[in-house]
PDB file of N, CA and C in Angstrom:
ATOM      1  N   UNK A   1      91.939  90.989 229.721  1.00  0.00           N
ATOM      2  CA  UNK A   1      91.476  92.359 229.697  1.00  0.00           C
ATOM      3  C   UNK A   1      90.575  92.543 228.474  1.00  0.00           C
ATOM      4  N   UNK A   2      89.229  93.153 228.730  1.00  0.00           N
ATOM      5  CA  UNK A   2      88.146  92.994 228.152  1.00  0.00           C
ATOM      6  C   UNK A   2      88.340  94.769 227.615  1.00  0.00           C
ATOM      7  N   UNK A   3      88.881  95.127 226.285  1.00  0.00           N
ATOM      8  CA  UNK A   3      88.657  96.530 226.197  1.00  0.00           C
ATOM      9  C   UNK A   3      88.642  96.581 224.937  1.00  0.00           C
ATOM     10  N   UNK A   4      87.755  98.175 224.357  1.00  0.00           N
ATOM     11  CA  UNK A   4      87.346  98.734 223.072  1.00  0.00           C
ATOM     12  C   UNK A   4      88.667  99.138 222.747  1.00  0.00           C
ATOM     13  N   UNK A   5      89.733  99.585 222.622  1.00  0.00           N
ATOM     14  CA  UNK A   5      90.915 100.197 222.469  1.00  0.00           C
ATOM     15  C   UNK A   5      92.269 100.025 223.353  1.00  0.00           C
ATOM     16  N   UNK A   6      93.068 100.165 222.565  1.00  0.00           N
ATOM     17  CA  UNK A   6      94.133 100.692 223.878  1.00  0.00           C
ATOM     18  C   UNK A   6      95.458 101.739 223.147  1.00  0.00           C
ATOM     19  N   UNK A   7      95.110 102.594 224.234  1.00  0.00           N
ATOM     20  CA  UNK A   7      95.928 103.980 223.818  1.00  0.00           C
ATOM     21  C   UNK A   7      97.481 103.991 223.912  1.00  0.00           C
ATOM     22  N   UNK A   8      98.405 103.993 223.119  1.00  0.00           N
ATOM     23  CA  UNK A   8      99.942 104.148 223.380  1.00  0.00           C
ATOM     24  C   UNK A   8     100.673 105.627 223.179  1.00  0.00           C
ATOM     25  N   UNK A   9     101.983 105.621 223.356  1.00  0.00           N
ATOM     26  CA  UNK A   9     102.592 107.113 222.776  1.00  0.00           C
ATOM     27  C   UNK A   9     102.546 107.244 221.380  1.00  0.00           C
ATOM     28  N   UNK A  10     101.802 105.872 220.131  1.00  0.00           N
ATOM     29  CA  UNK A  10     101.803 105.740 219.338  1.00  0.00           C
ATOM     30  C   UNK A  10     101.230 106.385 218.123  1.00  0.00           C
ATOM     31  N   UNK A  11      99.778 106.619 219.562  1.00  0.00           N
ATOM     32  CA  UNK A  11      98.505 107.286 218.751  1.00  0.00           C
ATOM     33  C   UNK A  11      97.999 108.624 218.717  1.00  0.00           C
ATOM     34  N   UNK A  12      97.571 109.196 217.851  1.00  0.00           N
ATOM     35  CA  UNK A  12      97.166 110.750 217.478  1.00  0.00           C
ATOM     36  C   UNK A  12      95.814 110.319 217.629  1.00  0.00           C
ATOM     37  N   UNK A  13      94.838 111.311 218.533  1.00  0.00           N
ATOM     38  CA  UNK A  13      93.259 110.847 218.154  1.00  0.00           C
ATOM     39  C   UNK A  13      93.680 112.638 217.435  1.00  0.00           C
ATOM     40  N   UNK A  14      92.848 112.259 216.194  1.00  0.00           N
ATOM     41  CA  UNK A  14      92.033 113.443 215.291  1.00  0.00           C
ATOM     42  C   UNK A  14      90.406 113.843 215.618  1.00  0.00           C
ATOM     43  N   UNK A  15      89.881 114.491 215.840  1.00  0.00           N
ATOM     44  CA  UNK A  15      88.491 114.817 216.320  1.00  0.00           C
ATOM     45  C   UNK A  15      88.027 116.349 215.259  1.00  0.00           C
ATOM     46  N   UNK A  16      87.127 116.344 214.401  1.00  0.00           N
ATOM     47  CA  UNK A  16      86.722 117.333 213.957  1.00  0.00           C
ATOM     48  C   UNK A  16      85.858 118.224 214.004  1.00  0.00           C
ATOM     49  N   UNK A  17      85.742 118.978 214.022  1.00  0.00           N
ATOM     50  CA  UNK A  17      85.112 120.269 214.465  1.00  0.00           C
ATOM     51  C   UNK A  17      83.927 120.317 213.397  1.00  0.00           C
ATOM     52  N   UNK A  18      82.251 119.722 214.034  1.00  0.00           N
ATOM     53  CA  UNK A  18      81.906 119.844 212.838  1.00  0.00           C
ATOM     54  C   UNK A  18      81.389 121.021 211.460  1.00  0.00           C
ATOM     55  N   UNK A  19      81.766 122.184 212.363  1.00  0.00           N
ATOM     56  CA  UNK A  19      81.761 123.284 211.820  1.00  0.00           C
ATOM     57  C   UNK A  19      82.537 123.502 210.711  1.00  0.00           C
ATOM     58  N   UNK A  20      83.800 122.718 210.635  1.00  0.00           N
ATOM     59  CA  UNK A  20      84.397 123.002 209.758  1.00  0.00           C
ATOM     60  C   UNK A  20      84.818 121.598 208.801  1.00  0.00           C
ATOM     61  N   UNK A  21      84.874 120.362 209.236  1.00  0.00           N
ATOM     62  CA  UNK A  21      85.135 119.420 208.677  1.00  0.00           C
ATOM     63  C   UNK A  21      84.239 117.893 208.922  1.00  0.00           C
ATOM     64  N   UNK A  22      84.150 117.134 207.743  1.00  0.00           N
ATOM     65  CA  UNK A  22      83.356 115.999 207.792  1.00  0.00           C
ATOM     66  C   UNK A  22      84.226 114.605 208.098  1.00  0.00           C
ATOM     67  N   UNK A  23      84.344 114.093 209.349  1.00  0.00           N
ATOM     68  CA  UNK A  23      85.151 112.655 209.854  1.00  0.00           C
ATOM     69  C   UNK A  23      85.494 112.241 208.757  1.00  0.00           C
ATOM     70  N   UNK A  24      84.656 112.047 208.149  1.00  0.00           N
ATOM     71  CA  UNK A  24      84.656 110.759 206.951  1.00  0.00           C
ATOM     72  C   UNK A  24      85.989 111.646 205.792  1.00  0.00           C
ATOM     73  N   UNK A  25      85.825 113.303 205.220  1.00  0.00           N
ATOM     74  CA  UNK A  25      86.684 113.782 204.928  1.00  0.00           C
ATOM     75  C   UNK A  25      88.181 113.522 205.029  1.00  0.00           C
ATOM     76  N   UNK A  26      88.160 113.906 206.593  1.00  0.00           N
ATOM     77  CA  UNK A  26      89.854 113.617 207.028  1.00  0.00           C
ATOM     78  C   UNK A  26      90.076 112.633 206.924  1.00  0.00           C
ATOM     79  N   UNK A  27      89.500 111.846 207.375  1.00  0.00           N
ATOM     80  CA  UNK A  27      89.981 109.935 206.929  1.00  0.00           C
ATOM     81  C   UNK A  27      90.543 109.929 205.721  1.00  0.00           C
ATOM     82  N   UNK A  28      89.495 110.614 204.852  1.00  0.00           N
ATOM     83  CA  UNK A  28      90.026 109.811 203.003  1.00  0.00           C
ATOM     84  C   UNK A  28      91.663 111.049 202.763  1.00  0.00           C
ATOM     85  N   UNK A  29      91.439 112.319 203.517  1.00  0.00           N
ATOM     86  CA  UNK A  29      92.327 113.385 203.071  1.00  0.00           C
ATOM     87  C   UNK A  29      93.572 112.663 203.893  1.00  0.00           C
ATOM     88  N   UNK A  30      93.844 112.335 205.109  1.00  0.00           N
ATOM     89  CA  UNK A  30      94.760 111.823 205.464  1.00  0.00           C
ATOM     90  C   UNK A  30      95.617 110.681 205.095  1.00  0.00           C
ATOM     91  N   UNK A  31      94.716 109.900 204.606  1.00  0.00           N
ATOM     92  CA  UNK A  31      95.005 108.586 203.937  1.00  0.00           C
ATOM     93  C   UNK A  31      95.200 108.824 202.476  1.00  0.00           C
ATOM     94  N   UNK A  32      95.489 109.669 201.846  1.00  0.00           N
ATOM     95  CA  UNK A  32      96.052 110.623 200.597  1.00  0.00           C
ATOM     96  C   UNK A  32      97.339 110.229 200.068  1.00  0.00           C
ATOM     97  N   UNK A  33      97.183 110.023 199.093  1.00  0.00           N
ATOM     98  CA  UNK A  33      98.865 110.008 198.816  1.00  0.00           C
ATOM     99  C   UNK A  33      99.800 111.344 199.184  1.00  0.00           C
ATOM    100  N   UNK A  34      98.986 112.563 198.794  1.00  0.00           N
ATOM    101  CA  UNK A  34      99.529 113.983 199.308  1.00  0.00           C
ATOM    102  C   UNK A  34      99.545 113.545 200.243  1.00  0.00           C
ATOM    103  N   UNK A  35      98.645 113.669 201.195  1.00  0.00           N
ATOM    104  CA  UNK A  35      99.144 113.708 202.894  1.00  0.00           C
ATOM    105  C   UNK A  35     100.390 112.706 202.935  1.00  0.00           C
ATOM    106  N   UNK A  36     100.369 111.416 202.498  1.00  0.00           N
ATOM    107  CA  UNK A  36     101.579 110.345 203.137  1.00  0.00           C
ATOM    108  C   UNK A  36     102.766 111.347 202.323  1.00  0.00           C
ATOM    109  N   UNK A  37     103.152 111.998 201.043  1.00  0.00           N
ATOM    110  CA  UNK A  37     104.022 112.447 201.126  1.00  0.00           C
ATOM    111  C   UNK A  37     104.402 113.298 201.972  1.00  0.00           C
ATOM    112  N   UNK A  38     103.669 113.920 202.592  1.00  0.00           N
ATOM    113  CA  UNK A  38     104.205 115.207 204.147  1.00  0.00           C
ATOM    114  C   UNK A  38     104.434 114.625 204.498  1.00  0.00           C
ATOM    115  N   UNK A  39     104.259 113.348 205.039  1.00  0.00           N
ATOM    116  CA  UNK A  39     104.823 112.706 206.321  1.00  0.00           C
ATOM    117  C   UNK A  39     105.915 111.797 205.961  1.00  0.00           C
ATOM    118  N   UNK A  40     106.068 111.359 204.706  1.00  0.00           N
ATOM    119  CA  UNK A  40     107.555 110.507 204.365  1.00  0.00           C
ATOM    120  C   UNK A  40     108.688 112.070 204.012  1.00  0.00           C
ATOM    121  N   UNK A  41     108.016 112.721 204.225  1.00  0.00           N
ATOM    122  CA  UNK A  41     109.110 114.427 204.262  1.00  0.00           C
ATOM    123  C   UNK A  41     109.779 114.003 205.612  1.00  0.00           C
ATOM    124  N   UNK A  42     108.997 113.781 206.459  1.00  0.00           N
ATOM    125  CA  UNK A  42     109.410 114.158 207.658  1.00  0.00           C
ATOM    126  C   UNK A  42     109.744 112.964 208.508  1.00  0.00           C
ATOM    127  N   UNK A  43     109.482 111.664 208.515  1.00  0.00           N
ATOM    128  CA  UNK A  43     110.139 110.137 208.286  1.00  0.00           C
ATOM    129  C   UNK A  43     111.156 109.761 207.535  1.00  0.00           C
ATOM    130  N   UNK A  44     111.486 110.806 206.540  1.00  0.00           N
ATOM    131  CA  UNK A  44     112.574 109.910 205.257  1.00  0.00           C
ATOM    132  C   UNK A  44     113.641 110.075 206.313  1.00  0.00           C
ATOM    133  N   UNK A  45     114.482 108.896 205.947  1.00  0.00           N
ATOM    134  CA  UNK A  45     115.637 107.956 206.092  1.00  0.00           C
ATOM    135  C   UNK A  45     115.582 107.780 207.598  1.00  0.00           C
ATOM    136  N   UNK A  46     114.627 107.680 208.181  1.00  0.00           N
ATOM    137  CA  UNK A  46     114.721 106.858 209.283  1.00  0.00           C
ATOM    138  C   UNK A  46     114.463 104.950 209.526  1.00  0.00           C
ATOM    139  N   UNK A  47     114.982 104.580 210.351  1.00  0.00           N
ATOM    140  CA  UNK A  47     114.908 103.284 210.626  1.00  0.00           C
ATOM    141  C   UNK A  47     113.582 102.853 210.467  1.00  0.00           C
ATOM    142  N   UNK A  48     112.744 103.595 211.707  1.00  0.00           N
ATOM    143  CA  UNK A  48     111.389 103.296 211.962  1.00  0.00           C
ATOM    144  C   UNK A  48     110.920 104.322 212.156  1.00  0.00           C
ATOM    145  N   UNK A  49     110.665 104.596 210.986  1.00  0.00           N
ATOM    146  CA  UNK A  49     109.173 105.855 210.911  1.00  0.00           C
ATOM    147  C   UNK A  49     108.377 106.090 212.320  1.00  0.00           C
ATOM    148  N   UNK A  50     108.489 107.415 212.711  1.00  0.00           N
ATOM    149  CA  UNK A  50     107.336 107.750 213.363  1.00  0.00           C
ATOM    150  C   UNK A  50     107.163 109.247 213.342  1.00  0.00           C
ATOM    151  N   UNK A  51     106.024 109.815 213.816  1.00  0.00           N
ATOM    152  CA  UNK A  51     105.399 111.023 213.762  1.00  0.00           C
ATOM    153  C   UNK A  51     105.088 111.352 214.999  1.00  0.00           C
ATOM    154  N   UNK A  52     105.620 112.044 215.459  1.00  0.00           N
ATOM    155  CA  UNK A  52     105.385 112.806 216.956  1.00  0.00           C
ATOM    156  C   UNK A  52     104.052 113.198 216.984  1.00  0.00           C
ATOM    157  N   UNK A  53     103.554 114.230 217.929  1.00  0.00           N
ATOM    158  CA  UNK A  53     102.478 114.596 218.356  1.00  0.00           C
ATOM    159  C   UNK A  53     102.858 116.370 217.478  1.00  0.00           C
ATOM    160  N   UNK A  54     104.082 116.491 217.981  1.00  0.00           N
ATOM    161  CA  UNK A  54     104.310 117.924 217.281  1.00  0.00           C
ATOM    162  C   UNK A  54     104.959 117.991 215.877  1.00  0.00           C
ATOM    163  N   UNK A  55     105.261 116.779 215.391  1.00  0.00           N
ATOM    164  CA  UNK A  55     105.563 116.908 213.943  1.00  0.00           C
ATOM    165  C   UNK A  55     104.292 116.372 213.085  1.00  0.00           C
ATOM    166  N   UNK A  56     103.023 116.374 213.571  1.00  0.00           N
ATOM    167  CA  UNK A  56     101.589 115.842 212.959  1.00  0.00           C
ATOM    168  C   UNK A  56     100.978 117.779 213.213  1.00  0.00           C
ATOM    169  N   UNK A  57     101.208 118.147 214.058  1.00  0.00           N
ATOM    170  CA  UNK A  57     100.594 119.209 214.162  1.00  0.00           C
ATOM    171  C   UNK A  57     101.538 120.510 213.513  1.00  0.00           C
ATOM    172  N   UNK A  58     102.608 120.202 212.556  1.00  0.00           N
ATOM    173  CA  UNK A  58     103.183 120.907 211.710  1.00  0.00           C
ATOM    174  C   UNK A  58     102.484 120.272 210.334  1.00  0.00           C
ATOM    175  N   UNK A  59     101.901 119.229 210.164  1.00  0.00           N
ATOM    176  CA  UNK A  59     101.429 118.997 209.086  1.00  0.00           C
ATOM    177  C   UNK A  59     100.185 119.810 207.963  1.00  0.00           C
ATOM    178  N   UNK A  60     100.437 119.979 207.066  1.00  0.00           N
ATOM    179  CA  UNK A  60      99.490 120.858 206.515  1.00  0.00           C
ATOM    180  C   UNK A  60      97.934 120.071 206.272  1.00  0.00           C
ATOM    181  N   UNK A  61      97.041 120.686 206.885  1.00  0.00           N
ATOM    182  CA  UNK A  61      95.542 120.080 206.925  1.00  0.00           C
ATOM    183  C   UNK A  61      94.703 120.814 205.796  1.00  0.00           C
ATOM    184  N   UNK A  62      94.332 120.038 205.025  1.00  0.00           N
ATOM    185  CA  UNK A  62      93.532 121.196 203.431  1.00  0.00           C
ATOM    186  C   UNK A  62      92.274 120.862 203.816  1.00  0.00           C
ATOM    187  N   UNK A  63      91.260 121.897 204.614  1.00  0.00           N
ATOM    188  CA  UNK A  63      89.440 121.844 204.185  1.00  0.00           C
ATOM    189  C   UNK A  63      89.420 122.700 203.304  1.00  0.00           C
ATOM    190  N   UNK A  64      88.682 122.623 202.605  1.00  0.00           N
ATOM    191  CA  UNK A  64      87.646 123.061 201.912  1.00  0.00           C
ATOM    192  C   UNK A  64      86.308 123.024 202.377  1.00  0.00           C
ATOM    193  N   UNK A  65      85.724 123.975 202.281  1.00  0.00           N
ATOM    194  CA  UNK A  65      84.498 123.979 202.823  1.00  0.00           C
ATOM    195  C   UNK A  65      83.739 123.169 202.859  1.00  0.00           C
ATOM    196  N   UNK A  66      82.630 123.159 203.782  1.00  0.00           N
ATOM    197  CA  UNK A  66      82.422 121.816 204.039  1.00  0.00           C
ATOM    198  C   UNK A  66      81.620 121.229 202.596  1.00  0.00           C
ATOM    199  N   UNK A  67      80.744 122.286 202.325  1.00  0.00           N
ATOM    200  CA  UNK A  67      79.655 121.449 200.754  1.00  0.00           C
ATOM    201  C   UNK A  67      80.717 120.924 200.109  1.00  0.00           C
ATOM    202  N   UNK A  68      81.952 121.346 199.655  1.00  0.00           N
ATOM    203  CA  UNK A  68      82.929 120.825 198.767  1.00  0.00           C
ATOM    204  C   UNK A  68      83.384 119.419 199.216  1.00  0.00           C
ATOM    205  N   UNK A  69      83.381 119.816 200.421  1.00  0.00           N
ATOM    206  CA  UNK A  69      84.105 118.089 201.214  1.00  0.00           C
ATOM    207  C   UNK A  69      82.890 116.774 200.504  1.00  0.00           C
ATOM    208  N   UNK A  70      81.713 117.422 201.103  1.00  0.00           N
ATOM    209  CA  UNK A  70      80.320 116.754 201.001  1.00  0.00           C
ATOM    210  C   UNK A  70      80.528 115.920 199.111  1.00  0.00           C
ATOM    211  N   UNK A  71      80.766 116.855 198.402  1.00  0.00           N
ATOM    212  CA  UNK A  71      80.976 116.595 196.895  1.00  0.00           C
ATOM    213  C   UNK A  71      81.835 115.427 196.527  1.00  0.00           C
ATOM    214  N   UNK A  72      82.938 116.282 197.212  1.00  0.00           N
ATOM    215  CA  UNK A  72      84.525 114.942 196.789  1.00  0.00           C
ATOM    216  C   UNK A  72      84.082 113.768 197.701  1.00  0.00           C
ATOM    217  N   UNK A  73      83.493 113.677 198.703  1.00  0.00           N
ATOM    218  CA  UNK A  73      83.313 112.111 199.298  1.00  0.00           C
ATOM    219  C   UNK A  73      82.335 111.479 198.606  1.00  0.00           C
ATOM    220  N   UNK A  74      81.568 112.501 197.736  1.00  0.00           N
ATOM    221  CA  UNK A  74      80.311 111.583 197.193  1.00  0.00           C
ATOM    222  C   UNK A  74      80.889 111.097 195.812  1.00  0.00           C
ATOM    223  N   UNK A  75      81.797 111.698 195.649  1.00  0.00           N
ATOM    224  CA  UNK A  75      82.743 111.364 194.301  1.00  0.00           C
ATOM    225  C   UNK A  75      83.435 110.091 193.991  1.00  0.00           C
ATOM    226  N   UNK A  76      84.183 109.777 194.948  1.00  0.00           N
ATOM    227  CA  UNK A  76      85.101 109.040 195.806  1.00  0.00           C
ATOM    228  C   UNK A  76      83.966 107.749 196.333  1.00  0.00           C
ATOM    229  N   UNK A  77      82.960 108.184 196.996  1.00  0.00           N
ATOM    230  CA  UNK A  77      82.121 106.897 197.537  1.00  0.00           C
ATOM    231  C   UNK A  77      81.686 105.828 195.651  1.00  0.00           C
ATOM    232  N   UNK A  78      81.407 107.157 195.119  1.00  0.00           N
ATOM    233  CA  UNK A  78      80.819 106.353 193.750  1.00  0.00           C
ATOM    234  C   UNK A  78      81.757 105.528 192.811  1.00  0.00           C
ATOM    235  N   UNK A  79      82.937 106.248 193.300  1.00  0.00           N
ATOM    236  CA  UNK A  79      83.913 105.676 192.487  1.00  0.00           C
ATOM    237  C   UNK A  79      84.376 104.532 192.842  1.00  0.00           C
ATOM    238  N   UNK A  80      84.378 104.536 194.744  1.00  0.00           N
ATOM    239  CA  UNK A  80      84.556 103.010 195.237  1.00  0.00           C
ATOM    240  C   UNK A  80      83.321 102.078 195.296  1.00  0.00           C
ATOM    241  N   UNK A  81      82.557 102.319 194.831  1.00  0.00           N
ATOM    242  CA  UNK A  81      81.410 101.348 194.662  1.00  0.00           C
ATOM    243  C   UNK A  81      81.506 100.818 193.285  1.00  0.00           C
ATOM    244  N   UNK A  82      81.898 101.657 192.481  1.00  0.00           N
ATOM    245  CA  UNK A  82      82.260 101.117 190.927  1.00  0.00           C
ATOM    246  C   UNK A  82      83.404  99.754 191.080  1.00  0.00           C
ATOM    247  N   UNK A  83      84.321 100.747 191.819  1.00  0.00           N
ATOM    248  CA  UNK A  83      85.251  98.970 191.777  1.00  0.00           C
ATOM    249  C   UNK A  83      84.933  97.934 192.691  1.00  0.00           C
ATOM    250  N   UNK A  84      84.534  98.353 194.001  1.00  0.00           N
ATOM    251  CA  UNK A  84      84.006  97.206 194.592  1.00  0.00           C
ATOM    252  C   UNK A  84      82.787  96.457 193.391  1.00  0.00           C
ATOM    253  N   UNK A  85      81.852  97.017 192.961  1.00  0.00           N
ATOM    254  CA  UNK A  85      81.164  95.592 191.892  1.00  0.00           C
ATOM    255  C   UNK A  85      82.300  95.430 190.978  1.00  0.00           C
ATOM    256  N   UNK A  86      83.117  96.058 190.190  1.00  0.00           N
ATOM    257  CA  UNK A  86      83.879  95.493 189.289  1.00  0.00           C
ATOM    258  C   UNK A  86      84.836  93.945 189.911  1.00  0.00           C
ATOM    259  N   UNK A  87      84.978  94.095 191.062  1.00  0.00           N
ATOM    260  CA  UNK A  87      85.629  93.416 191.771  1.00  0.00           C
ATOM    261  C   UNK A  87      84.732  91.913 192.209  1.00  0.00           C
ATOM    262  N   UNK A  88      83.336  92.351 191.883  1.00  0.00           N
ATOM    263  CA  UNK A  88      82.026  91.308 192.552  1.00  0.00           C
ATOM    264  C   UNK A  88      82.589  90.404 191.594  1.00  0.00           C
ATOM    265  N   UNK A  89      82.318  91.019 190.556  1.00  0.00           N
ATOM    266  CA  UNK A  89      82.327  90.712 188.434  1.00  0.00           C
ATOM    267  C   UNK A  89      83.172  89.773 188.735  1.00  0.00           C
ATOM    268  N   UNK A  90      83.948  90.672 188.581  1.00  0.00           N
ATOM    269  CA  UNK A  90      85.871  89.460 188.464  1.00  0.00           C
ATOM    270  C   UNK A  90      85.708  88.515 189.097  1.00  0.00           C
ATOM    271  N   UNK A  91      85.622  88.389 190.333  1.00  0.00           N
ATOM    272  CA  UNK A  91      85.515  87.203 190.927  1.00  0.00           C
ATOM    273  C   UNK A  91      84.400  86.047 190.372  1.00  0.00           C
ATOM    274  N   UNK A  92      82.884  86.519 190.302  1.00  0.00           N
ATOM    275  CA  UNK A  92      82.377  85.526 189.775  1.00  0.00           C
ATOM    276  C   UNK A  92      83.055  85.143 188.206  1.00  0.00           C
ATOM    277  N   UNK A  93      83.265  85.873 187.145  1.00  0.00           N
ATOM    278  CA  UNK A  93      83.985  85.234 186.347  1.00  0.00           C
ATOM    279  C   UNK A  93      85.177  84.430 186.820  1.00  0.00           C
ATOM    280  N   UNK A  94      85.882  84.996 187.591  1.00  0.00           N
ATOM    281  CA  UNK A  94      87.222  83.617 187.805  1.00  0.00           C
ATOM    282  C   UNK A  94      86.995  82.155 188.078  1.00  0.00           C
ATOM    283  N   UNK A  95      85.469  82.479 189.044  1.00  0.00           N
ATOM    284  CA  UNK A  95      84.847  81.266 189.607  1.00  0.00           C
ATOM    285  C   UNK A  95      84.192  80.360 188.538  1.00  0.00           C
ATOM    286  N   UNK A  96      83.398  80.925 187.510  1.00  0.00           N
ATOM    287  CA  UNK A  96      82.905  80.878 185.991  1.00  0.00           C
ATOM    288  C   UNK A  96      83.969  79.545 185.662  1.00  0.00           C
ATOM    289  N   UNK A  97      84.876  80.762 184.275  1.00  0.00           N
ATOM    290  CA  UNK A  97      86.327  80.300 184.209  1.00  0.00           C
ATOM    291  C   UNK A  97      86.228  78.512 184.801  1.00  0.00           C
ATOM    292  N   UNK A  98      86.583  78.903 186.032  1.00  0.00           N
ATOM    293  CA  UNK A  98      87.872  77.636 186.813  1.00  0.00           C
ATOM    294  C   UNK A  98      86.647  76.792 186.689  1.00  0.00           C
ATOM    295  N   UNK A  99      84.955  76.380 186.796  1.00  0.00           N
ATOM    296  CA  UNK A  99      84.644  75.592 186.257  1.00  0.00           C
ATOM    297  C   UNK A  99      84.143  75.139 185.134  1.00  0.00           C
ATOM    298  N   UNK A 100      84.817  76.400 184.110  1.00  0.00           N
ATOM    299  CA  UNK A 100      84.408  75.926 182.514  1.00  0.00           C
ATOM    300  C   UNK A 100      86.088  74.665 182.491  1.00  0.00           C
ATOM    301  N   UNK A 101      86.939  75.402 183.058  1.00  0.00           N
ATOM    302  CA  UNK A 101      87.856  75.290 182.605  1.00  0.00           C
ATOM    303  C   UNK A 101      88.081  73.396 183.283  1.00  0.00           C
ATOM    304  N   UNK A 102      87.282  73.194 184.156  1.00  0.00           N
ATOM    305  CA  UNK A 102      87.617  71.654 184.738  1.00  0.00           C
ATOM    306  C   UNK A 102      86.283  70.775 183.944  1.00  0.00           C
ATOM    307  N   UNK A 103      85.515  71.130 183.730  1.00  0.00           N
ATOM    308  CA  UNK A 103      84.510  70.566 182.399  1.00  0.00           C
ATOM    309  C   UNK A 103      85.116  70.197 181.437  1.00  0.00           C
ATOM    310  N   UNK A 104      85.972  70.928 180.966  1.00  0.00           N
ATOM    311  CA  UNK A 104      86.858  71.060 179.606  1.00  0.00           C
ATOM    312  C   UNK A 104      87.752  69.878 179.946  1.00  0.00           C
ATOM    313  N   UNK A 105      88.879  70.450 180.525  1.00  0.00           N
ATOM    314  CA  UNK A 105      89.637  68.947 181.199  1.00  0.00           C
ATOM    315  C   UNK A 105      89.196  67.930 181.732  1.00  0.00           C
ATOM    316  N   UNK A 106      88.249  67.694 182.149  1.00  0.00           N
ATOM    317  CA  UNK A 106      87.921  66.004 182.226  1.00  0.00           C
ATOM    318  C   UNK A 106      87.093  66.016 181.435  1.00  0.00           C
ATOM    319  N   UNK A 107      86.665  66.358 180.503  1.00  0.00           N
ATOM    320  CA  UNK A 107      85.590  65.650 179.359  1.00  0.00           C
ATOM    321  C   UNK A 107      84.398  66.021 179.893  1.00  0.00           C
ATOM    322  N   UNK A 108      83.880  66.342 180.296  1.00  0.00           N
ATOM    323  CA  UNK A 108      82.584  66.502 180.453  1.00  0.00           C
ATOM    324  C   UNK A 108      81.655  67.521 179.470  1.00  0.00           C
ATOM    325  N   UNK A 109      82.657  68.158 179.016  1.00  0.00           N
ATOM    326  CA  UNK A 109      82.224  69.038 178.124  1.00  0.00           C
ATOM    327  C   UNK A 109      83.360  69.363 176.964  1.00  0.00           C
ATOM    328  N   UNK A 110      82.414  69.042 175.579  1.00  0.00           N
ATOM    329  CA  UNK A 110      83.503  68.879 174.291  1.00  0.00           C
ATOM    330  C   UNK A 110      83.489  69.925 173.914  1.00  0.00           C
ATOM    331  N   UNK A 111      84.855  70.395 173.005  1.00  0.00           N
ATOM    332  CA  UNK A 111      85.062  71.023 172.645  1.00  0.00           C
ATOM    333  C   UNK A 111      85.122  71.078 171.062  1.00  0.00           C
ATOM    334  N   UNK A 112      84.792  71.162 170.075  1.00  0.00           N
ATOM    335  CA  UNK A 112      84.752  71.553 168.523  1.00  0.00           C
ATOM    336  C   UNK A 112      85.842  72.095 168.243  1.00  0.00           C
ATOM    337  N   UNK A 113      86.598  71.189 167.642  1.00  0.00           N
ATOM    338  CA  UNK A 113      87.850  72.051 166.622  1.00  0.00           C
ATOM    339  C   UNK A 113      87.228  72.840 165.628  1.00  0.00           C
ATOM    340  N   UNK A 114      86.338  72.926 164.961  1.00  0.00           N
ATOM    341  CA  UNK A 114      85.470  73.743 164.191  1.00  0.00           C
ATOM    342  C   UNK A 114      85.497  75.146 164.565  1.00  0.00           C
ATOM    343  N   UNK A 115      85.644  76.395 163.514  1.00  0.00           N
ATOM    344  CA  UNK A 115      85.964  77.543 164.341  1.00  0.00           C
ATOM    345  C   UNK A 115      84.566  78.300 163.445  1.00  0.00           C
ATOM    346  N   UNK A 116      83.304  78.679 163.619  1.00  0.00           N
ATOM    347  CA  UNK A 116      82.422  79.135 163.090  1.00  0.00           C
ATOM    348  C   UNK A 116      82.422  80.957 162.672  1.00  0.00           C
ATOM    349  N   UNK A 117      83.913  81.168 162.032  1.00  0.00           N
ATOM    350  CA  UNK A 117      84.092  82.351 161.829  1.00  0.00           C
ATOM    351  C   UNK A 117      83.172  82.587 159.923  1.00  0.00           C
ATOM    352  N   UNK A 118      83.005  83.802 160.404  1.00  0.00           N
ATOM    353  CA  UNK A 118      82.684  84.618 158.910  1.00  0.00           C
ATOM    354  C   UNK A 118      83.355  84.275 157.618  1.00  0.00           C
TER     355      UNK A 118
END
């Protein structure tokens, strides 16, 4: 079976009204630590967590108008672009690193006990 999706009693589709809210918004607002606490309100001490259709639609939904939404995602986008390169960084240094660090151990490159401090 050749398909884009498949729908269970599992799934909530969310659809926004674009009059009042930006997709991209609810995504980041849902995926919230606020939001997951409403819903471990209403999951706590169960076996296996789940969220009905009518205990999602007791959930409290926060817009803010939409320019404001527009703001905090551009906030949020900049801020995840900061760590995604911080993250570029790190990695090429680790990669750096691990072959200073095998130069060093097999000799290929000496090291000076000499410490050229002030």
């Amino acid at each position: 079976m050749d398909a884009d999706g498949l729908v269970t009693a599992d799934l909530i589709r969310l659809r926004a009204l674009p009059s009042l809210a930006i997709p991209h918004w609810l995504s980041i607002y849902i995926n919230s630590p606020a939001f997951a606490a409403c819903v471990r309100r209403i999951t706590g001490g169960i076996t296996r967590p789940k969220v009905t259709l009518a205990d999602f639609r007791k959930l409290p939904l926060l817009l803010p108008p939409r320019d404001e939404q527009q703001r905090i995602e551009a906030v949020l986008q900049a801020g995840h672009s900061g760590i995604v390169d911080a993250q570029i960084e790190l990695r090429k240094l680790k990669e750096l690193k691990s072959g200073l660090m095998s130069d060093v151990l097999t000799g290929r490159v000496r090291v000076s006990s000499d410490l050229d401090l002030p």
